[in-house]
Every structure is written in C-alpha cells, then in structure tokens.
Protein backbone atom coordinates (compact mmCIF):
# COMPACT_ATOMS: atom_id res chain seq x y z
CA UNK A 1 15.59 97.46 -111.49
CA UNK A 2 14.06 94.40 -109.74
CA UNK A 3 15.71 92.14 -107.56
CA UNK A 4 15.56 88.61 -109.26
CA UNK A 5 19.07 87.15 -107.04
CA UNK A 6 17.68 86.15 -103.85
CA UNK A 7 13.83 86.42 -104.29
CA UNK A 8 10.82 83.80 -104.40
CA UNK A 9 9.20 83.61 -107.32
CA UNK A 10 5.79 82.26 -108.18
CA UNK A 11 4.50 81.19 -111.61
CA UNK A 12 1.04 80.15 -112.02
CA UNK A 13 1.08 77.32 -115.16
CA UNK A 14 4.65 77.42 -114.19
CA UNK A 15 4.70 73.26 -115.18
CA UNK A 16 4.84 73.42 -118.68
CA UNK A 17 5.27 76.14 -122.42
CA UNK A 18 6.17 79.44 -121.17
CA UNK A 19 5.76 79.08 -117.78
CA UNK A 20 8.08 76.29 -117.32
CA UNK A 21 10.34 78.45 -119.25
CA UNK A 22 10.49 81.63 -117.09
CA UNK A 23 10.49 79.23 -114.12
CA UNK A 24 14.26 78.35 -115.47
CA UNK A 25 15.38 81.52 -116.41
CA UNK A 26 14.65 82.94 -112.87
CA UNK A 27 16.34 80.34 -111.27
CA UNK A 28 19.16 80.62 -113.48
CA UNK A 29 19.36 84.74 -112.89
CA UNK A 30 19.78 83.56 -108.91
CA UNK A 31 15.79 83.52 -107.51
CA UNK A 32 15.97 81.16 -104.23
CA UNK A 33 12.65 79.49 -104.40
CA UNK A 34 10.82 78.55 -107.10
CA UNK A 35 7.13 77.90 -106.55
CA UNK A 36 4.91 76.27 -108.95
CA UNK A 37 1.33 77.07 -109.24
CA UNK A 38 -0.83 74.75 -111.76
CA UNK A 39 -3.70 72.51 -112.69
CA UNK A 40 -2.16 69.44 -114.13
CA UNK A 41 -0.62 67.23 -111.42
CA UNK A 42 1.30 65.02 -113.78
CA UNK A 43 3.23 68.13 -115.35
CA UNK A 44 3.91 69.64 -111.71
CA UNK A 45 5.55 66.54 -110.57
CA UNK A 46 7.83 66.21 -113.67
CA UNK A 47 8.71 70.09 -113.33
CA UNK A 48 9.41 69.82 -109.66
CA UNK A 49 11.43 66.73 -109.70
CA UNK A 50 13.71 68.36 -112.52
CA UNK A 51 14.30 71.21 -111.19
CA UNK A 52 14.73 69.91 -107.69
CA UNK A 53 16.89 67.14 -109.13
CA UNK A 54 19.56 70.08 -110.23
CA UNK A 55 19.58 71.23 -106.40
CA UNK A 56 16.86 74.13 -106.67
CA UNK A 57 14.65 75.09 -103.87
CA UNK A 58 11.51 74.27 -105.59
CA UNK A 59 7.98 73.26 -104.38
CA UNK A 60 4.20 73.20 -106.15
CA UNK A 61 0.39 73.39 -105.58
CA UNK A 62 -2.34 71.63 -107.45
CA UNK A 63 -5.07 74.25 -108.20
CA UNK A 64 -7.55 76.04 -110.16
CA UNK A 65 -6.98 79.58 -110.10
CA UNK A 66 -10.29 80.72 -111.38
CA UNK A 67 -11.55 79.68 -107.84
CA UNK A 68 -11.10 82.56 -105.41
CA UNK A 69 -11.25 80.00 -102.49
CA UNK A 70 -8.58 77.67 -103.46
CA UNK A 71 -6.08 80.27 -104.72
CA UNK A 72 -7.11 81.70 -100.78
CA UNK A 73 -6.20 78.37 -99.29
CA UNK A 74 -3.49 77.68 -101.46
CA UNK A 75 -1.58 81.28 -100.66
CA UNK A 76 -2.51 80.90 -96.47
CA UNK A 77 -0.43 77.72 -96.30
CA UNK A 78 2.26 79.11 -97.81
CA UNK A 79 2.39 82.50 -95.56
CA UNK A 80 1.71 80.22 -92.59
CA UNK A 81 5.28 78.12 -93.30
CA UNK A 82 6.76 81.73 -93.65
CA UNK A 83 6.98 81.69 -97.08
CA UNK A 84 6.44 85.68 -98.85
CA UNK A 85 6.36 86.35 -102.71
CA UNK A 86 8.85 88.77 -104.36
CA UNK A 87 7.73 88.08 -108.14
CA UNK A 88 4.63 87.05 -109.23
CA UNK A 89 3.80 85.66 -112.80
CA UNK A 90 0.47 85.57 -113.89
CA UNK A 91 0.94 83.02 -116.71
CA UNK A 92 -1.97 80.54 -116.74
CA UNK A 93 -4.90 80.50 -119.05
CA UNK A 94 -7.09 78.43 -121.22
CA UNK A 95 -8.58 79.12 -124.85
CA UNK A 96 -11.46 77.69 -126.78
CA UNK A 97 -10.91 77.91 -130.59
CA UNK A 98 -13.57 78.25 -132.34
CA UNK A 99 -16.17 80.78 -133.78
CA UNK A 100 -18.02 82.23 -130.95
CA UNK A 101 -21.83 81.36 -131.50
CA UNK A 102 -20.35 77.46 -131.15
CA UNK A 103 -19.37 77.82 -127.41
CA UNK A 104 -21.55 77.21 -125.01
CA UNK A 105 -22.06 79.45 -121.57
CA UNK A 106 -19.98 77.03 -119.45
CA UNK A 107 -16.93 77.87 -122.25
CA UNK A 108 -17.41 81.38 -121.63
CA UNK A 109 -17.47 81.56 -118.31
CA UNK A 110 -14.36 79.05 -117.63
CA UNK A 111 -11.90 81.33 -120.26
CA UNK A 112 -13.05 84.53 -118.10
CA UNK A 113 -12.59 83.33 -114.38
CA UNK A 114 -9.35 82.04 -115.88
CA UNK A 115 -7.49 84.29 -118.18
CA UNK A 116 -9.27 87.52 -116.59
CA UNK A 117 -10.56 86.78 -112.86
CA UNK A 118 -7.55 84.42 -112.10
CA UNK A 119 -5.02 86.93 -112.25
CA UNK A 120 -6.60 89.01 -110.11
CA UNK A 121 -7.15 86.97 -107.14
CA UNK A 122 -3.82 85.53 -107.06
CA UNK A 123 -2.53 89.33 -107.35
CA UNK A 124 -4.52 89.92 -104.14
CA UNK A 125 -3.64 87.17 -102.49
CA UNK A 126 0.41 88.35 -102.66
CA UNK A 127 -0.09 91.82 -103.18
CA UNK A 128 -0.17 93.35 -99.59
CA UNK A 129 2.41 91.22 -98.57
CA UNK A 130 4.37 92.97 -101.41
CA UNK A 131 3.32 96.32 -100.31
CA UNK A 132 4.59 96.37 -96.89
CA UNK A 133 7.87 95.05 -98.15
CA UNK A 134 7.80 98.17 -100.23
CA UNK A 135 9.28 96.02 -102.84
CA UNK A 136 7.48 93.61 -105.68
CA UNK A 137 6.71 92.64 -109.37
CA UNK A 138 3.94 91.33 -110.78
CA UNK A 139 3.87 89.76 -114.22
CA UNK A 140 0.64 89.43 -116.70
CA UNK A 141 1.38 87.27 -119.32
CA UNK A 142 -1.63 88.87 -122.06
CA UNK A 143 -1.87 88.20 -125.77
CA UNK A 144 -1.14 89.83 -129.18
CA UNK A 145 -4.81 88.85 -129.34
CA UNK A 146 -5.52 91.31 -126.77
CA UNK A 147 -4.38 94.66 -129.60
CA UNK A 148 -5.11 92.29 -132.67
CA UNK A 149 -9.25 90.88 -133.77
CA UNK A 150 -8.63 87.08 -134.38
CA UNK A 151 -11.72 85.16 -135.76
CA UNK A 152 -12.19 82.14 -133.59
CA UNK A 153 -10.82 83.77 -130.50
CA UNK A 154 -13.33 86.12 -129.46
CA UNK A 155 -13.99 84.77 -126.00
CA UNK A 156 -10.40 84.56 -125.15
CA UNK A 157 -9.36 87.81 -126.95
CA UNK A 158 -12.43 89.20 -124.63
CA UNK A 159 -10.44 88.09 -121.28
CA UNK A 160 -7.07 88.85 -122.53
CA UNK A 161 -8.28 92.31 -123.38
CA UNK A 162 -9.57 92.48 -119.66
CA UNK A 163 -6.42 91.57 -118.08
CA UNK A 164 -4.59 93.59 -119.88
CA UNK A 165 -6.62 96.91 -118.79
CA UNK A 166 -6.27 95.99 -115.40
CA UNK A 167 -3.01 95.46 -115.56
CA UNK A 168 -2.12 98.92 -116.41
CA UNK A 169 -5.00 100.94 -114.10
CA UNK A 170 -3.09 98.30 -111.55
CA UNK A 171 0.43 99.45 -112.54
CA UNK A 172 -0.59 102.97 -112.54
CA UNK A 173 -2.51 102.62 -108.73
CA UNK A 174 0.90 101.17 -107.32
CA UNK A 175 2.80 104.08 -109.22
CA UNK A 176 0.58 106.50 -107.45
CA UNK A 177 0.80 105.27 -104.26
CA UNK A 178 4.30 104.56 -104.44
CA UNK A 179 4.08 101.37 -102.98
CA UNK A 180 7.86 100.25 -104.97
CA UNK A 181 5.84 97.20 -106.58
CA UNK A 182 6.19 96.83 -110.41
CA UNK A 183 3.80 95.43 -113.12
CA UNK A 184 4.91 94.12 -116.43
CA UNK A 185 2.41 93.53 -119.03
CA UNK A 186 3.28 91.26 -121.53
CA UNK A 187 1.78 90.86 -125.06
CA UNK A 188 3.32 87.76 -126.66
CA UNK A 189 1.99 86.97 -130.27
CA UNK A 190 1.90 83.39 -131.90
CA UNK A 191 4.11 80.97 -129.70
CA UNK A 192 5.27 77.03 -129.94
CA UNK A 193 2.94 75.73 -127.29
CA UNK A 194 0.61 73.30 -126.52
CA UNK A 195 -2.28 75.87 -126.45
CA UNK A 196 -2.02 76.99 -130.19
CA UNK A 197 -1.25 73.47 -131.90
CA UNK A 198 -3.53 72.56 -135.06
CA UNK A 199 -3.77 75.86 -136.36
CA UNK A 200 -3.15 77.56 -139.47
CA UNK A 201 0.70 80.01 -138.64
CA UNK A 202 0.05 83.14 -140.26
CA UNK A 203 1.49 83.62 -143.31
CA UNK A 204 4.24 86.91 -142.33
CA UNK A 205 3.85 86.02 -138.17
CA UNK A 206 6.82 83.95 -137.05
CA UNK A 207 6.12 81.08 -134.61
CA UNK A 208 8.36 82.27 -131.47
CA UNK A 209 10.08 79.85 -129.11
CA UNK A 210 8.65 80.19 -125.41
CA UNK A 211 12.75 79.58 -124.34
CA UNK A 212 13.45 83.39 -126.45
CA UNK A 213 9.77 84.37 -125.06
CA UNK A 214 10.42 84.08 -121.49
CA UNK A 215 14.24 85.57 -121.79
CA UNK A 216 12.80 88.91 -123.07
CA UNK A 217 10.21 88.49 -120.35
CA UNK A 218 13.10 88.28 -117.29
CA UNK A 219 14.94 91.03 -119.19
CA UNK A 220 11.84 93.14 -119.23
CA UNK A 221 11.24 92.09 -115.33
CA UNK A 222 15.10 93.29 -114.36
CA UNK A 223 14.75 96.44 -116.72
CA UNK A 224 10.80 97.33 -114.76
CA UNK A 225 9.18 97.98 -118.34
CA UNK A 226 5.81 98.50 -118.03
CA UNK A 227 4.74 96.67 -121.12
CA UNK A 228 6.29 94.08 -123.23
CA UNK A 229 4.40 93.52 -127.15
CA UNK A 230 6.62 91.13 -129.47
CA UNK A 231 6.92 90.40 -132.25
CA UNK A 232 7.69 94.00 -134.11
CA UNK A 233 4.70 92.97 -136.14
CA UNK A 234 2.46 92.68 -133.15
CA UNK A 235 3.24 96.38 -132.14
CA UNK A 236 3.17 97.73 -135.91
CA UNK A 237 -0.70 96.09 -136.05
CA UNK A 238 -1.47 97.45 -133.20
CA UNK A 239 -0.53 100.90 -133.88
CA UNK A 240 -2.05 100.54 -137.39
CA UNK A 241 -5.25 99.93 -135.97
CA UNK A 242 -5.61 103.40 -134.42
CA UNK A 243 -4.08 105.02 -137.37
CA UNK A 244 -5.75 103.61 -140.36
CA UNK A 245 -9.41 103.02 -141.62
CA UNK A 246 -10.55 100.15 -140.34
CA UNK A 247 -11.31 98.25 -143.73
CA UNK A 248 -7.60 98.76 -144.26
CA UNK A 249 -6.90 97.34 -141.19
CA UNK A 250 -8.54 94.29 -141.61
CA UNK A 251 -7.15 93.82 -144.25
CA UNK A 252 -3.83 94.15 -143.29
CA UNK A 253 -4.90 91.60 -140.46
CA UNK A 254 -7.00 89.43 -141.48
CA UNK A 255 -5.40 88.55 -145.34
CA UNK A 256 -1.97 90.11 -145.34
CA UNK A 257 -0.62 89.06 -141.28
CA UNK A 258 -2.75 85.77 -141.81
CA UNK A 259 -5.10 86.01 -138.71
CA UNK A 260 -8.53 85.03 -140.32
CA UNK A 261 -7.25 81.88 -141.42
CA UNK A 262 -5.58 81.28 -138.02
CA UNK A 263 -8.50 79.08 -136.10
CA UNK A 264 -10.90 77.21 -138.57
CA UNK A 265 -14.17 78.80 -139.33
CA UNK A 266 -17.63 77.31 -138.98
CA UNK A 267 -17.77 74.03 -140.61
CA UNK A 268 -14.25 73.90 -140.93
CA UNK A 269 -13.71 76.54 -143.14
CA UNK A 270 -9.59 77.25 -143.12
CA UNK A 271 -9.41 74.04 -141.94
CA UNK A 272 -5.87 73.74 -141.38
CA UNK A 273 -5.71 70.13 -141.78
C-alpha cells in the first residue's frame, strides 16, 4: 500500500478538472506538500491561494511540460531547496477535436510532446530520486480513448495509446528491478471537464464527475493497482473488442455506446449544436 500521510505530491495540470481534484483528495488523505505543476498562470494562482488559504503546504510552477528543458529546470529548483517527490501524477494533456485530415502538423506534434512525451520527462526527472528512496508512485492519467476508436480523436487517442504502453513496460521494469516504486495507469472515460465541453454525451456513457474520478484514483493509489479503466462500460468495450468481429464492434461503439457522434464530423456533421 502507498504511503499518501506524510508524502509530497506532485500533479502536473494540478490547477484545474481532475487535477485540481486529486490535488484535494491527497491533501485531505494527509500528503504534506502539495505541488502544482501547470500551464495556465491564472488557474495556478487561484488553486494555490485556496488551498494555501485552508493552511496547506502548497506551492506551483508555470510550465510547459512537453519541453524537456523546462520540466529540467523546473524539477532542479525544487531538489536544490531540498524538496523530493513521493507521488507523481501525470495528469496534463491537450486534445484537438476534430477529424484528423483537418489538423495541421503543428496540432500533431503539440498533442504528442504533451499527452505522450510529457509524461515521460517529468517521470525522469523524479524517478531516480524515487528509486534510491526505494519507495514511489507514479500516476498516468490515460483515456477510455486509449482501448476505445473515437472519430475525431485520432491524434489524441494516438498519444493516449502511447502513454498508456509505456506506462505498463514502465510498471513492469520497476517490478523487475524491484526498485518499491508503483505505477497506476488510469483509463477514465467521458468526464465533466473543460476539455470535453461542446460535444455530443454518448447516448448509454454516463458523464462522470472528476470529484468521484479522482477518489477512485487515490483509492487505486493506496490499494497499488496497476490499472484503473472506469466506467464498467469502458472495460466491457474494451474486452469486446478482442473478442468480437470487428464490424460488431463498431457497431457496438460507434451507434450503440454513442462514440461516432461524440466530436462533429467534417463539415459539421453530428454537430452537436
């Protein structure tokens, strides 16, 4: 079981939606020291002075962690005032919505450092710390669209799909070598945030609150599961996908859970406006 009373934990887009979330809970299951990784300066401030203003040891960074050099620069100043990581919750991204041939290379590129690339250097940046603790848990916040093919998500489903394979040939490296650091994957599916707003909900996948979100997320942390896929339906699609034909499948997907209607197609097909 991990060690949440007492520890330092570190949320990248820990300033607003789920990340602001899980920043709570931890601090409410005992963590000492919140710290606050994100891009948006305005949302930082209001989540630091909040949670400072109820007495918690809580600080921030302005960055973008798709840049290997300021997640370096960001991570050195902390070790250099002493501070270490015990948890480590790789929460930010970015998506695009829209049919793939409309992006444009810059799109591409932005949703891979971030989503895929991001995660990985600030992983590096904390990991060996965690290592010769012999202690450690490291969070990747994936996506249902990740196990499930949403139209009008391709790039992101793309990066999701790549942090979520190195998230378990990470967890399985650390396993081997024994190192007493944990990974949780997580696989959340449709959620009340700012990132998914103007779409179409699928017509049998509930809309889940990042406050019940990020409380099966700390549970998961306390508990070391490995991977985390809600809702049910999320891990029943999943499964079907390797099970059935894949016409079927689609189907099941795309008309019966809703998904091809979730981001509007070209020209504003499915419009959900």
């Amino acid at each position: 079981m991990s060690r949440i009373t007492d520890s330092t934990v570190l949320i990248t887009g820990g300033a607003s939606g789920l990340g602001k979330s899980l920043a709570r809970l931890f601090l409410r299951w005992g963590a000492s020291r919140l710290i606050i990784w994100d891009s948006n300066r305005t949302d930082l401030d209001s989540a630091l002075t909040r949670f400072q203003g109820r007495g918690h040891q809580a600080a921030g960074q302005v960055l973008d962690i798709s840049d290997p050099d300021q997640v370096r620069h960001c991570a050195s100043k902390l070790s250099k005032s002493g501070i270490t990581v015990d948890i480590l919750v790789n929460n930010a991204g970015t998506a695009a919505k829209g049919w793939f041939a409309s992006h444009d290379h810059d799109t591409i590129t932005t949703i891979l450092q971030t989503n895929a690339a991001g995660p990985m250097h600030c992983t590096l940046a904390w990991l060996p710390g965690m290592i010769e603790k012999g202690q450690g848990h490291i969070v990747n916040i994936s996506s249902a669209a990740a196990l499930l093919p949403i139209p009008g998500l391709a790039v992101y489903s793309a990066s999701k799909c790549a942090l979520s394979g190195w998230s378990m040939a990470l967890a399985r490296e650390l396993d081997l070598a024994r190192t007493g650091v944990r990974v949780t994957l997580v696989n959340p599916g449709y959620m009340d945030t700012a990132m998914f707003q103007k779409v179409r909900k699928p017509v049998w996948m509930p809309c889940m609150n990042p406050d019940q979100v990020a409380s099966r997320i700390v549970k998961a942390v306390r508990k070391n599961r490995t991977t985390l896929t809600m809702p049910v339906l999320v891990r029943l699609g999943a499964l079907a996908g390797s099970l059935i034909p894949s016409r079927i499948f689609e189907f099941i997907t795309g008309r019966v859970m809703g998904l091809d209607r979730f981001i509007p197609g070209p020209g504003g097909k499915n419009d959900p406006s």
